[in-house]
PDB file of N, CA and C in Angstrom:
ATOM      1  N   UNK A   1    -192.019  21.046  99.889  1.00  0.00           N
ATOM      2  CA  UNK A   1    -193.392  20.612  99.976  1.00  0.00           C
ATOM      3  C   UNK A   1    -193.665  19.528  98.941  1.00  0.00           C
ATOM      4  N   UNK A   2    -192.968  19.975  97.807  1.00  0.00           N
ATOM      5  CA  UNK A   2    -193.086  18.641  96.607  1.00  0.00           C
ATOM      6  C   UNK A   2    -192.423  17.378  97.174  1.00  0.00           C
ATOM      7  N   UNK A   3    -191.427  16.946  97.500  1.00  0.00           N
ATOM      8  CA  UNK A   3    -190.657  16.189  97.793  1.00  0.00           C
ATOM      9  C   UNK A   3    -191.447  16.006  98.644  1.00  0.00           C
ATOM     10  N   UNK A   4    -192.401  15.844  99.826  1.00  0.00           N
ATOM     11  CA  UNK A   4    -193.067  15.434 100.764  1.00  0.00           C
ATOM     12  C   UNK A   4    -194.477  15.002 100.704  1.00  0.00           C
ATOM     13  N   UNK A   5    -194.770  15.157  99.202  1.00  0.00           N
ATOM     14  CA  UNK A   5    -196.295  15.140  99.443  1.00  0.00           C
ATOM     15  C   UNK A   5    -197.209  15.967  99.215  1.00  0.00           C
ATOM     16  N   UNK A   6    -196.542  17.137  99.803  1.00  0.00           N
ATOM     17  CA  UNK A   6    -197.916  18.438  99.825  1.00  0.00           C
ATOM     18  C   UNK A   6    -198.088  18.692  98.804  1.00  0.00           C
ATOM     19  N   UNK A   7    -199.051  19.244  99.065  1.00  0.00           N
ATOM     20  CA  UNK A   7    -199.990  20.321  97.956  1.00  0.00           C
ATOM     21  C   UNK A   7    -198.834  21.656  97.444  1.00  0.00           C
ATOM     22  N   UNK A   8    -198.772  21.912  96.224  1.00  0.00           N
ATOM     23  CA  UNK A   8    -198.086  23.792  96.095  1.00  0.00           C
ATOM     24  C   UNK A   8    -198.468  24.134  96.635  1.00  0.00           C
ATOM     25  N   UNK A   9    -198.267  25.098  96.846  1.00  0.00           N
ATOM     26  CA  UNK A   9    -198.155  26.885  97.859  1.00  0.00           C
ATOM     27  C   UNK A   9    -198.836  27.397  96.698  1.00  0.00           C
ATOM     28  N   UNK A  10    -199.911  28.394  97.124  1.00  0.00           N
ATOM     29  CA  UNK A  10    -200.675  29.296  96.530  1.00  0.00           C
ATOM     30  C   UNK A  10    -200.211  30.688  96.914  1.00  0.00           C
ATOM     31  N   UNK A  11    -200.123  31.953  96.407  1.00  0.00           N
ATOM     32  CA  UNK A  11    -199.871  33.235  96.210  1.00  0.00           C
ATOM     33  C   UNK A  11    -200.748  33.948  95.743  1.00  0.00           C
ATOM     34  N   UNK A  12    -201.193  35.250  96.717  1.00  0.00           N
ATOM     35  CA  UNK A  12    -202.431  35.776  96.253  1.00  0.00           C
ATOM     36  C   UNK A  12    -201.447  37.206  96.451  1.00  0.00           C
ATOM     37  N   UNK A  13    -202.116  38.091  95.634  1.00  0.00           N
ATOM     38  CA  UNK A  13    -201.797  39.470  95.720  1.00  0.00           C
ATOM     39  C   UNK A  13    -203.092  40.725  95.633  1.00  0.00           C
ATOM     40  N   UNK A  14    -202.840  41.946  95.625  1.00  0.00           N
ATOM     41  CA  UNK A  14    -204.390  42.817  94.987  1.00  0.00           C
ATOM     42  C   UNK A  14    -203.650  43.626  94.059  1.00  0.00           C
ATOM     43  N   UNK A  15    -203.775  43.838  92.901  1.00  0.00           N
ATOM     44  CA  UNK A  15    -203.745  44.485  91.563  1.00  0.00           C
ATOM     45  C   UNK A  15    -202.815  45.956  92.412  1.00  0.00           C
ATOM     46  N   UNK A  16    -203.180  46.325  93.313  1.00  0.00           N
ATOM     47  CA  UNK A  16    -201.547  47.329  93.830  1.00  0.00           C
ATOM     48  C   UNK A  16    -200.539  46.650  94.466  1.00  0.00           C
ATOM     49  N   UNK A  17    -200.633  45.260  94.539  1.00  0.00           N
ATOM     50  CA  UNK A  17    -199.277  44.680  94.616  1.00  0.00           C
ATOM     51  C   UNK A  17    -198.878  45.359  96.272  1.00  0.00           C
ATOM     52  N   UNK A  18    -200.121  45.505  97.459  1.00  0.00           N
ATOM     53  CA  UNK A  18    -199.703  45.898  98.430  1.00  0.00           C
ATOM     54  C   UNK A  18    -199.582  45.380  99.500  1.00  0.00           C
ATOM     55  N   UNK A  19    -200.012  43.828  99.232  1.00  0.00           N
ATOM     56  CA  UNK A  19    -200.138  42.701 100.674  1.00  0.00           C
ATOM     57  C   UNK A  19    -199.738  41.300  99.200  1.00  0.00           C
ATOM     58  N   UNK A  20    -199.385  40.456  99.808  1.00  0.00           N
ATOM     59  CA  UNK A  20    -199.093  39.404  99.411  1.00  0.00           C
ATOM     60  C   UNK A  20    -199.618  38.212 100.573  1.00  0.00           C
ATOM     61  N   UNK A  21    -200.070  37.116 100.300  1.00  0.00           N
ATOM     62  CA  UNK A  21    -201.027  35.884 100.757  1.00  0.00           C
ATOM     63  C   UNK A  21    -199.577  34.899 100.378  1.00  0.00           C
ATOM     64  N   UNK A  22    -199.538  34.001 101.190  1.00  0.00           N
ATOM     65  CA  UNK A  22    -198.980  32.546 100.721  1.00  0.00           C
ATOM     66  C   UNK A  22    -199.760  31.658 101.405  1.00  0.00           C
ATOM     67  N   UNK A  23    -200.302  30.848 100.745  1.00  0.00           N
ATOM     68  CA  UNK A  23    -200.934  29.798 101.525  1.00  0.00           C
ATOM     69  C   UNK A  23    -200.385  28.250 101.249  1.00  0.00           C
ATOM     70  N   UNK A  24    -200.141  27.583 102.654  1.00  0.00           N
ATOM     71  CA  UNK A  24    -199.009  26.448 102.315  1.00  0.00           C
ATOM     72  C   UNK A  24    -200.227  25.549 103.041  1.00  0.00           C
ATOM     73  N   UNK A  25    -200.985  24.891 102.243  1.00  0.00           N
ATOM     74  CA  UNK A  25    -201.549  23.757 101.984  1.00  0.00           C
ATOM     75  C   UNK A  25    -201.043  22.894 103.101  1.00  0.00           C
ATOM     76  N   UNK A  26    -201.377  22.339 104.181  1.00  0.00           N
ATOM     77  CA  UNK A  26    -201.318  20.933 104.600  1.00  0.00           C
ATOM     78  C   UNK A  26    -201.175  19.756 104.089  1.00  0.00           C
ATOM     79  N   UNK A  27    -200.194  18.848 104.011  1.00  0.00           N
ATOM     80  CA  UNK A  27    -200.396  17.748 103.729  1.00  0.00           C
ATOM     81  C   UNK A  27    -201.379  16.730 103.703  1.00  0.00           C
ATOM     82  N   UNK A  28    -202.438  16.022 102.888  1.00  0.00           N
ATOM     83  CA  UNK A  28    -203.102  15.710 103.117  1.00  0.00           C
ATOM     84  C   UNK A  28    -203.455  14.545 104.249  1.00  0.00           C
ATOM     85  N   UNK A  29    -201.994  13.632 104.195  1.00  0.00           N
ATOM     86  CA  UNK A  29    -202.298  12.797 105.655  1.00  0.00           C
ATOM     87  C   UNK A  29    -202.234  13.350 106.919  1.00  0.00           C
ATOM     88  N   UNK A  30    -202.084  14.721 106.687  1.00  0.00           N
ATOM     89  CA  UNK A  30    -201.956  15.440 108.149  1.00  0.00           C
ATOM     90  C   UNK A  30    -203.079  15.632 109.143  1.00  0.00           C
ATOM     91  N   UNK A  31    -202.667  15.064 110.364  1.00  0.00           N
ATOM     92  CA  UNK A  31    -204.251  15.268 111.429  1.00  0.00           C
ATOM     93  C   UNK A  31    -204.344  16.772 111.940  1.00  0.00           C
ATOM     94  N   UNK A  32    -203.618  17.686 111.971  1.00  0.00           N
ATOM     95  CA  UNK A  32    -203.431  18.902 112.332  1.00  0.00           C
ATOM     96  C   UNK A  32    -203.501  20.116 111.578  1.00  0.00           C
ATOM     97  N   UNK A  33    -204.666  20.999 111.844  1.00  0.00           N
ATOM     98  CA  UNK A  33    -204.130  22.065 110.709  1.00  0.00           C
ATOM     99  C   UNK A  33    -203.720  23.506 111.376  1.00  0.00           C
ATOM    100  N   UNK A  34    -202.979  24.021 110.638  1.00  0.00           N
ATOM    101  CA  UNK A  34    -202.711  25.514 111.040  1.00  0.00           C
ATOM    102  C   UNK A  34    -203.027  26.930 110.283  1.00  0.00           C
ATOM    103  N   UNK A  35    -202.968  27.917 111.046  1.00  0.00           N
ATOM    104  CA  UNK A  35    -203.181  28.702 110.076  1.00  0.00           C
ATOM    105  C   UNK A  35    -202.121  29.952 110.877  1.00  0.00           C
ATOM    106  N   UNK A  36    -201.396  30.521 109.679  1.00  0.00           N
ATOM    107  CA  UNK A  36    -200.455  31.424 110.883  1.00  0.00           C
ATOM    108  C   UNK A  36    -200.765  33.021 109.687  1.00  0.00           C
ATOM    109  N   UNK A  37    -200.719  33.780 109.920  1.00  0.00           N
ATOM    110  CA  UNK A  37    -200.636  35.012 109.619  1.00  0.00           C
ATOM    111  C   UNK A  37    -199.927  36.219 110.486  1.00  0.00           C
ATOM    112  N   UNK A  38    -198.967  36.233 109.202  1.00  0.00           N
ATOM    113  CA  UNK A  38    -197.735  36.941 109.741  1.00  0.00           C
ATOM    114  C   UNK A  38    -197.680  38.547 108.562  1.00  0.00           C
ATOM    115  N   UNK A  39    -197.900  39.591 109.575  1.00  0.00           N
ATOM    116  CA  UNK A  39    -197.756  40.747 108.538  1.00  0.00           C
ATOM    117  C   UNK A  39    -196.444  41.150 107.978  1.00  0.00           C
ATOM    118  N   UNK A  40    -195.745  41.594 107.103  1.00  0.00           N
ATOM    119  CA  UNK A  40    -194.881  41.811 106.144  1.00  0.00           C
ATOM    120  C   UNK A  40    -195.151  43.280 105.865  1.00  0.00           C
ATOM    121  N   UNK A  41    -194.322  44.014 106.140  1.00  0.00           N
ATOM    122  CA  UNK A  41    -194.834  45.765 105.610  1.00  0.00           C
ATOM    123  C   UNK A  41    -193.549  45.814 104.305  1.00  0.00           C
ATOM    124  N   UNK A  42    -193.905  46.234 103.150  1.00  0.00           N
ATOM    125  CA  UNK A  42    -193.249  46.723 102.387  1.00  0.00           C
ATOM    126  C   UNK A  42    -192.575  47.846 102.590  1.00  0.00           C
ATOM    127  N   UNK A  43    -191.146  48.380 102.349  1.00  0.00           N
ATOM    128  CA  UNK A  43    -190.729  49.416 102.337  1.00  0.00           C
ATOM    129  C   UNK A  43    -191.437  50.439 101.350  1.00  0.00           C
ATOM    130  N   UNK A  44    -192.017  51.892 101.961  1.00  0.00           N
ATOM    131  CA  UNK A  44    -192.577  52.589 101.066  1.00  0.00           C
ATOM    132  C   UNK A  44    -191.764  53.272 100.264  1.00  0.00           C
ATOM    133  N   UNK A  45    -191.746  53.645  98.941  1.00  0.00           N
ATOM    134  CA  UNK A  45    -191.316  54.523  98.135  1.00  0.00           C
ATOM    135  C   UNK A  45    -192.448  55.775  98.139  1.00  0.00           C
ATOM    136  N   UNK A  46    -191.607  57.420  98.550  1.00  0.00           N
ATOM    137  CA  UNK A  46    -192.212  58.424  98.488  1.00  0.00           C
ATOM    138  C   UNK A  46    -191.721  58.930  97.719  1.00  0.00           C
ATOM    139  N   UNK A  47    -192.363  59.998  97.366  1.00  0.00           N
ATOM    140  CA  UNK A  47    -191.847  61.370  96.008  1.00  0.00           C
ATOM    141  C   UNK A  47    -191.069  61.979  97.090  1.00  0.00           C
ATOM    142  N   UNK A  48    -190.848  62.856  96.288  1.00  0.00           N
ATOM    143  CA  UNK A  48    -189.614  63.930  97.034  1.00  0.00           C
ATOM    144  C   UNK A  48    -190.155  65.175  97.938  1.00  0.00           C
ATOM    145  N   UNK A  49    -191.112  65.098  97.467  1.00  0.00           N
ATOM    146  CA  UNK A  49    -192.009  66.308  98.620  1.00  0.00           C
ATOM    147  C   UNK A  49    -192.502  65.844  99.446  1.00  0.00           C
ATOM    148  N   UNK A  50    -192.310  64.264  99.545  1.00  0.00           N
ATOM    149  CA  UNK A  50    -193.089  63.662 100.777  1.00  0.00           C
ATOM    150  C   UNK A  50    -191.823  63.518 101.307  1.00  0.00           C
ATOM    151  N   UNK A  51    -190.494  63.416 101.051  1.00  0.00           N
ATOM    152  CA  UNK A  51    -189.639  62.636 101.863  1.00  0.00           C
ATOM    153  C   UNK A  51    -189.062  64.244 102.740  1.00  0.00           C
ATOM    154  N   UNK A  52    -189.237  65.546 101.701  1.00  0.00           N
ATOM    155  CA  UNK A  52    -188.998  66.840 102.242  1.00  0.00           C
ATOM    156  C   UNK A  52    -190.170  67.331 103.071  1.00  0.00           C
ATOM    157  N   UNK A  53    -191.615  67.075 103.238  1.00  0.00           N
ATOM    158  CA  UNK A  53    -192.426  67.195 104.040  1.00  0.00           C
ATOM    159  C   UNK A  53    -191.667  66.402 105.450  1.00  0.00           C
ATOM    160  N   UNK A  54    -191.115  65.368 104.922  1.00  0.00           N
ATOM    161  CA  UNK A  54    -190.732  64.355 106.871  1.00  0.00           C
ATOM    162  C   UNK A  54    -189.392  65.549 107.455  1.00  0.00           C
ATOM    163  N   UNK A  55    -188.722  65.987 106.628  1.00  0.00           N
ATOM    164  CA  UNK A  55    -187.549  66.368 106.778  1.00  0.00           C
ATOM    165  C   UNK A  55    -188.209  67.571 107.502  1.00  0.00           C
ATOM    166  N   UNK A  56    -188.893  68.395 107.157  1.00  0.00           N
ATOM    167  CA  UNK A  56    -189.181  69.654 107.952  1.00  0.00           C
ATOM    168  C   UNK A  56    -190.325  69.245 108.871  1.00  0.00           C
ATOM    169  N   UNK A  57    -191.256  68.230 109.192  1.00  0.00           N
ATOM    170  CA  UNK A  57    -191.579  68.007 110.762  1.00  0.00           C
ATOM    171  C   UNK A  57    -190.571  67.088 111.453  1.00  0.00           C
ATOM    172  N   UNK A  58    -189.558  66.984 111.292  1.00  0.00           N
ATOM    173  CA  UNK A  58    -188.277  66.060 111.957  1.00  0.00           C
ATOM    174  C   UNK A  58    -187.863  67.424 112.723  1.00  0.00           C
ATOM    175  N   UNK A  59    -188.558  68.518 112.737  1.00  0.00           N
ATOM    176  CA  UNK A  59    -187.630  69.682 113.502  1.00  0.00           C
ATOM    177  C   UNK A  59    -188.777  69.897 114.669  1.00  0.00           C
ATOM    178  N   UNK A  60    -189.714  69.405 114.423  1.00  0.00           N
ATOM    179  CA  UNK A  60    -191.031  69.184 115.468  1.00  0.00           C
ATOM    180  C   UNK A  60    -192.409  69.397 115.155  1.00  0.00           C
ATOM    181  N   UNK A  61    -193.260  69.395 115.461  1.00  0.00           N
ATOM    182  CA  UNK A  61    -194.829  70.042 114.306  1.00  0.00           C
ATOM    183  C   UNK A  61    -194.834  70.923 113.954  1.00  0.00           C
ATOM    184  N   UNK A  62    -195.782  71.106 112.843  1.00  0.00           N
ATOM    185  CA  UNK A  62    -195.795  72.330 111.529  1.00  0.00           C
ATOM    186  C   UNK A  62    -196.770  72.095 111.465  1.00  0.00           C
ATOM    187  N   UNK A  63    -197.455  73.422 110.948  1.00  0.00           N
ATOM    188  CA  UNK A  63    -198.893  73.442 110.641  1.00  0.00           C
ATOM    189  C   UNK A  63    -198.684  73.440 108.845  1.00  0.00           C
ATOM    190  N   UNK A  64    -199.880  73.468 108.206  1.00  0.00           N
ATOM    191  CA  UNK A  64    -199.798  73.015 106.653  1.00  0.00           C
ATOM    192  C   UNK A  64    -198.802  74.528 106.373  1.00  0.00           C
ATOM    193  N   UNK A  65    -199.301  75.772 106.827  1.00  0.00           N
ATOM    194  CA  UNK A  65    -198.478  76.874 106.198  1.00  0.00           C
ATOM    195  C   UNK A  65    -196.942  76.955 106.286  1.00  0.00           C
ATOM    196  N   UNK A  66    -196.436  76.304 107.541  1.00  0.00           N
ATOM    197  CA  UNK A  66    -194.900  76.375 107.849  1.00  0.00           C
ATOM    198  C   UNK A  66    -194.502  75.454 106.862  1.00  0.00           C
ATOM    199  N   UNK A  67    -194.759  74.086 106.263  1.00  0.00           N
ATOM    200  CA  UNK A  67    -194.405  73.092 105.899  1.00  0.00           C
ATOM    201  C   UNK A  67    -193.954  73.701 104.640  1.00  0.00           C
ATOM    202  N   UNK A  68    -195.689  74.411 104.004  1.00  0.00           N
ATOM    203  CA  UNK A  68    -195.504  75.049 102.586  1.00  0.00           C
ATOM    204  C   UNK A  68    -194.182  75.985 102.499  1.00  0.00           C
ATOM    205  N   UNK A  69    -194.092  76.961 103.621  1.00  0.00           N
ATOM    206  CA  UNK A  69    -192.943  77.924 103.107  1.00  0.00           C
ATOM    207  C   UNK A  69    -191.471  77.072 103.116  1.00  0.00           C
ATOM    208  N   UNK A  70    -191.588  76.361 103.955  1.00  0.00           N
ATOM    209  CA  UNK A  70    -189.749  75.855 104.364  1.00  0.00           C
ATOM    210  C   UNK A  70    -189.655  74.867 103.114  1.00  0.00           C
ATOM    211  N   UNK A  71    -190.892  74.306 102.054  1.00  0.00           N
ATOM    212  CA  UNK A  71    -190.397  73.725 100.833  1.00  0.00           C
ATOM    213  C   UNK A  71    -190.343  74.931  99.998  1.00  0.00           C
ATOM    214  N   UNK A  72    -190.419  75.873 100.335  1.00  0.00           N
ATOM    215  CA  UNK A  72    -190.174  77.235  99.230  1.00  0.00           C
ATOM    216  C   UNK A  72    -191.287  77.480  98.530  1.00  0.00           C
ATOM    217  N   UNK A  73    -192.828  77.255  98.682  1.00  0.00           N
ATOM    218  CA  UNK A  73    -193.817  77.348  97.844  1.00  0.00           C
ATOM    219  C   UNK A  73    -194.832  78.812  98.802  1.00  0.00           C
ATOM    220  N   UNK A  74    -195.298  79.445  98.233  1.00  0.00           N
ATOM    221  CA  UNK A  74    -196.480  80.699  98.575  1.00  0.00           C
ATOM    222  C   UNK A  74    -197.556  80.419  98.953  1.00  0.00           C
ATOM    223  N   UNK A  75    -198.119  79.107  98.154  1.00  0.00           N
ATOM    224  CA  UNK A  75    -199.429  78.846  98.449  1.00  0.00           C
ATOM    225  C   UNK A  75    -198.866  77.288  98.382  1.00  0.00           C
ATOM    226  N   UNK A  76    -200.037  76.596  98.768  1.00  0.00           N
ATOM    227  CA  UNK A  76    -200.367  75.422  99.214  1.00  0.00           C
ATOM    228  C   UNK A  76    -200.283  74.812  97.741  1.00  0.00           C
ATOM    229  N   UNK A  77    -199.551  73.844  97.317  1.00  0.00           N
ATOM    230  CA  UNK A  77    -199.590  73.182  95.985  1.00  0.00           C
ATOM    231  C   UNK A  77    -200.396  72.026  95.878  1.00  0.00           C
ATOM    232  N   UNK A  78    -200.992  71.495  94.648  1.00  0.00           N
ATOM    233  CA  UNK A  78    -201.389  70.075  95.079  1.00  0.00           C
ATOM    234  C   UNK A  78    -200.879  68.919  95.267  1.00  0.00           C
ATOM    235  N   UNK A  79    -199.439  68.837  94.941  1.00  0.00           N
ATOM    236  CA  UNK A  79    -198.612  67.682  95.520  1.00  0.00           C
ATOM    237  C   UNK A  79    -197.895  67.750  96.890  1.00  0.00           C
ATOM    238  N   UNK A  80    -198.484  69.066  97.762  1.00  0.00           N
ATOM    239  CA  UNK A  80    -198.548  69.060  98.710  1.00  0.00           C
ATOM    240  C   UNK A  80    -199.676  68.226  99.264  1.00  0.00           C
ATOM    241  N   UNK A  81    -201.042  69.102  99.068  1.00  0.00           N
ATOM    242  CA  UNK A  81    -202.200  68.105  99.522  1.00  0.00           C
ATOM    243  C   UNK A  81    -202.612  66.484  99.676  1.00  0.00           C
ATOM    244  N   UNK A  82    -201.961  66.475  98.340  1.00  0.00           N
ATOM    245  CA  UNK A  82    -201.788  65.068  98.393  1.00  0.00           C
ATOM    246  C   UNK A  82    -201.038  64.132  99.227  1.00  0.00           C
ATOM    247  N   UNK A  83    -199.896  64.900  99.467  1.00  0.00           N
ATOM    248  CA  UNK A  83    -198.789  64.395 100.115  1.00  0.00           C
ATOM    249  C   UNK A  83    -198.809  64.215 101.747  1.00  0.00           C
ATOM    250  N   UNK A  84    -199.770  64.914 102.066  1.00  0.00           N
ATOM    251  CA  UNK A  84    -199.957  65.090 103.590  1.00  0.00           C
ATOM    252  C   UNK A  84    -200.747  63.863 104.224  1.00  0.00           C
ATOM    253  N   UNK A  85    -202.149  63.618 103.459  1.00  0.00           N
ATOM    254  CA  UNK A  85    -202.685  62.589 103.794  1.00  0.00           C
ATOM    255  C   UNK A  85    -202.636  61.648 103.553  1.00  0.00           C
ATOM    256  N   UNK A  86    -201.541  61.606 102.257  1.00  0.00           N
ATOM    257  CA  UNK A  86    -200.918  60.295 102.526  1.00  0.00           C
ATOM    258  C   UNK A  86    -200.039  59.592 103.136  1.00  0.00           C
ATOM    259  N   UNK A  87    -199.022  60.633 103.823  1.00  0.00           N
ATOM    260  CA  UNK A  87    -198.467  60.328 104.731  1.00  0.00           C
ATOM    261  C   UNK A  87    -198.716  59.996 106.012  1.00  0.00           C
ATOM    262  N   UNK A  88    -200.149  60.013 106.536  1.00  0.00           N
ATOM    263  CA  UNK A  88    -200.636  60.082 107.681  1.00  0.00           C
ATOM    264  C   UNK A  88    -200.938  58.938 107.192  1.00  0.00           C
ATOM    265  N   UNK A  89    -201.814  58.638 106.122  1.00  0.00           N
ATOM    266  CA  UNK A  89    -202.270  57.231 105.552  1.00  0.00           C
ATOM    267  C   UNK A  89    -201.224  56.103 106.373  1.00  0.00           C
ATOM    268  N   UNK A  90    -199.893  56.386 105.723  1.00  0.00           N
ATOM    269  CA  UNK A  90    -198.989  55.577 105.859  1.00  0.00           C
ATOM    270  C   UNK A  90    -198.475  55.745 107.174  1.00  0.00           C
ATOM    271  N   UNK A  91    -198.993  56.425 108.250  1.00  0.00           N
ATOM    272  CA  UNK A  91    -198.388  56.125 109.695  1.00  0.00           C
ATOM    273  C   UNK A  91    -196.979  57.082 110.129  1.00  0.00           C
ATOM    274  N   UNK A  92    -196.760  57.790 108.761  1.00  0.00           N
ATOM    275  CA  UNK A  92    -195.771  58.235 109.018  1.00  0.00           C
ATOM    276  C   UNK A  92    -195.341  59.780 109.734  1.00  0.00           C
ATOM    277  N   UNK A  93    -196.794  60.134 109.280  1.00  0.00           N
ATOM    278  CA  UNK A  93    -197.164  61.333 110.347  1.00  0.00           C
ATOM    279  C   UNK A  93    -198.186  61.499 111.204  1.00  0.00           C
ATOM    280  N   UNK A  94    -198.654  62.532 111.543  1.00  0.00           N
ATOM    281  CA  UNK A  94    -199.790  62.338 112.505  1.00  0.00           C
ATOM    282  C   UNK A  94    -200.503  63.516 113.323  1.00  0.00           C
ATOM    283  N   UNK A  95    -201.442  63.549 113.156  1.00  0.00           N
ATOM    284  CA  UNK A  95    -202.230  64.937 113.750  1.00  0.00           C
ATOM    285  C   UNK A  95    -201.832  65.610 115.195  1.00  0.00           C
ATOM    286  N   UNK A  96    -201.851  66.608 115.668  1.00  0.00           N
ATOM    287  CA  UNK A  96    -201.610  67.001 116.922  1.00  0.00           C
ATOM    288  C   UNK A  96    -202.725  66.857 117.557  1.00  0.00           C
ATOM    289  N   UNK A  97    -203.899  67.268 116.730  1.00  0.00           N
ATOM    290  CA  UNK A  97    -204.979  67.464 117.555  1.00  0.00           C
ATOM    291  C   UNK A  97    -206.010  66.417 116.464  1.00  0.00           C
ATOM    292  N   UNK A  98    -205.905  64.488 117.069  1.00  0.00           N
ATOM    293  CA  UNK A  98    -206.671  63.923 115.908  1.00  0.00           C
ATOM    294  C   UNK A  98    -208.048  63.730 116.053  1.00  0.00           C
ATOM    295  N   UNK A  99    -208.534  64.225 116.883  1.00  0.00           N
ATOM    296  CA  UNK A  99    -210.195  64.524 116.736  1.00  0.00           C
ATOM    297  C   UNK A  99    -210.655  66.133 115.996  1.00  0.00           C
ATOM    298  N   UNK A 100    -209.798  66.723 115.919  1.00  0.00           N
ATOM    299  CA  UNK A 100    -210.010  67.814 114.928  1.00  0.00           C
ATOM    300  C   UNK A 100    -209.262  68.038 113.662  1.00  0.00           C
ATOM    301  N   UNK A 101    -209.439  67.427 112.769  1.00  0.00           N
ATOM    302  CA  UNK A 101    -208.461  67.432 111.662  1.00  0.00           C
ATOM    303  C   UNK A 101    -208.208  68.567 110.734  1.00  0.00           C
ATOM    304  N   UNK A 102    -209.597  69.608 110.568  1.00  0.00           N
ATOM    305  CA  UNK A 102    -209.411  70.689 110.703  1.00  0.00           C
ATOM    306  C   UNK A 102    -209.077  71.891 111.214  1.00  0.00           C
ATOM    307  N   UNK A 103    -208.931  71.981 112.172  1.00  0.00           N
ATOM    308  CA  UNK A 103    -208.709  72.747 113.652  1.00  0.00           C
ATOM    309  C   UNK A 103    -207.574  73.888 112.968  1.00  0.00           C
ATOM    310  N   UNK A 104    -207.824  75.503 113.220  1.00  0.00           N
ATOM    311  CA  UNK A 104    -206.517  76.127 113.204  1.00  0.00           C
ATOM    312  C   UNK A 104    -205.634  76.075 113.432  1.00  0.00           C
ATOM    313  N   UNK A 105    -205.946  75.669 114.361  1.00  0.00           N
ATOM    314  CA  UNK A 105    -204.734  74.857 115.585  1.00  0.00           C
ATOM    315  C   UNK A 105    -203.675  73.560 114.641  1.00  0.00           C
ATOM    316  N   UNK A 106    -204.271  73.020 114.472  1.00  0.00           N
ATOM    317  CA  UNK A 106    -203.837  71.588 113.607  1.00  0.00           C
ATOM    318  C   UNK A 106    -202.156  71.692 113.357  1.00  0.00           C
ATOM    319  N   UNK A 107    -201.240  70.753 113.833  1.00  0.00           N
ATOM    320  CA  UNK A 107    -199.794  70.325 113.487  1.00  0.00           C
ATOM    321  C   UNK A 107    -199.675  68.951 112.613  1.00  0.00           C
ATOM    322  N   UNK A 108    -198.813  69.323 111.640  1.00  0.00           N
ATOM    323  CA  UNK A 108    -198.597  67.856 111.363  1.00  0.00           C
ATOM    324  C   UNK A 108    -197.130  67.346 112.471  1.00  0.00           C
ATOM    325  N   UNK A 109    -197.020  65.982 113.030  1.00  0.00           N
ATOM    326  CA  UNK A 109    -195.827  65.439 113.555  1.00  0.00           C
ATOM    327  C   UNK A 109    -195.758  63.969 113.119  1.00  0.00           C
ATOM    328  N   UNK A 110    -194.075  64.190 113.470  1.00  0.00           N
ATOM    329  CA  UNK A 110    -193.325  62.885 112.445  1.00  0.00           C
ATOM    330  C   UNK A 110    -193.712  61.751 113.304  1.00  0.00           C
ATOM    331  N   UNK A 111    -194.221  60.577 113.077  1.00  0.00           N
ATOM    332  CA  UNK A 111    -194.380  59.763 113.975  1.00  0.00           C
ATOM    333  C   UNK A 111    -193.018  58.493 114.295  1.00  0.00           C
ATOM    334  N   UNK A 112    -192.921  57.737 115.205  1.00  0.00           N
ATOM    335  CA  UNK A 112    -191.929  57.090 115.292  1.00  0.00           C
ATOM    336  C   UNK A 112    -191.805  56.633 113.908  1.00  0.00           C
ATOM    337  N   UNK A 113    -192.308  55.475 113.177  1.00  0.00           N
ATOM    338  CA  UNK A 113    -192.201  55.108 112.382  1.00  0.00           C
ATOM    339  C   UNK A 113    -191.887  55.900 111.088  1.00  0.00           C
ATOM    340  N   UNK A 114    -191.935  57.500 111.067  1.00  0.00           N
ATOM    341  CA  UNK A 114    -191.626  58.271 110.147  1.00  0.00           C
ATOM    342  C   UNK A 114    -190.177  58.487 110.757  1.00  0.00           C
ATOM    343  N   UNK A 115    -189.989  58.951 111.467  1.00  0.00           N
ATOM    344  CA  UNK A 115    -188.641  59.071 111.964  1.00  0.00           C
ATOM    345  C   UNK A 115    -187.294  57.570 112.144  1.00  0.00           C
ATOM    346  N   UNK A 116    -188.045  56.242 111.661  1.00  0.00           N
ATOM    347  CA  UNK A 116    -187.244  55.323 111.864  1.00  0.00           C
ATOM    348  C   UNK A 116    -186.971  55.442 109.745  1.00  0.00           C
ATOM    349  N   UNK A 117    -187.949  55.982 108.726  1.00  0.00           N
ATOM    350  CA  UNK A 117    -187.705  55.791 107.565  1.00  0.00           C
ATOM    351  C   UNK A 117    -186.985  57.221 107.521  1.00  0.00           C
ATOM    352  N   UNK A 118    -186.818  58.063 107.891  1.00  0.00           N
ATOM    353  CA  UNK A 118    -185.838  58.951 107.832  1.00  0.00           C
ATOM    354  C   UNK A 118    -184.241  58.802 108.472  1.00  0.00           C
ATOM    355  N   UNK A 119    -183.762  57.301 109.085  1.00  0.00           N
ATOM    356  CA  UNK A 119    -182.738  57.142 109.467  1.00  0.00           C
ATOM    357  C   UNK A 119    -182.302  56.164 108.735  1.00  0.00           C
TER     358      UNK A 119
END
């Protein structure tokens, strides 16, 4: 872009460092402008109870109590809690029943994209 004229390239980020911006300036004698936006997903880094939460719905849905016993815990921990909705956050799991998120009923399942970071 230097060697031609242009303007630098600008780089924007947000303080979690979770999307990145490049913006490549047009040349100024240029009659044409563009604008392209292209998404980029970062590979996620999980804790270990999130990557053992995928491992036990990889056998098919679980409700929060099955999940808890097959990591070996009695009661519900809070790096469980945490761990659940953030994994859904991240696409990687997913409700059985997602208009009831409470529901007795309720499964967590691995979604494709959880099952492509588990291979």
């Amino acid at each position: 872009m230097e060697r031609n004229g242009s303007p630098a390239p600008r780089f924007e980020t947000d303080q979690d460092r979770s999307y990145f911006l490049a913006i490549l300036p047009v040349h100024p004698q240029a009659r044409v402008e563009a604008r392209v936006e292209v998404p980029v997903e970062a590979r996620v880094t999980l804790t270990d109870v999130e990557k053992r939460i995928l491992g036990t719905t990889a056998q098919g849905p679980q409700a929060t109590s099955e999940i808890v016993r097959q990591l070996g815990y009695k009661s519900v921990p809070g790096n469980v809690k945490k761990a659940l909705p953030h994994l859904i956050e991240l696409g990687l799991l997913e409700y059985t029943i997602p208009d009831k998120p409470n529901s007795r009923l309720q499964r967590y399942r691995l979604t494709q994209k959880g099952n492509d970071y588990l291979n």
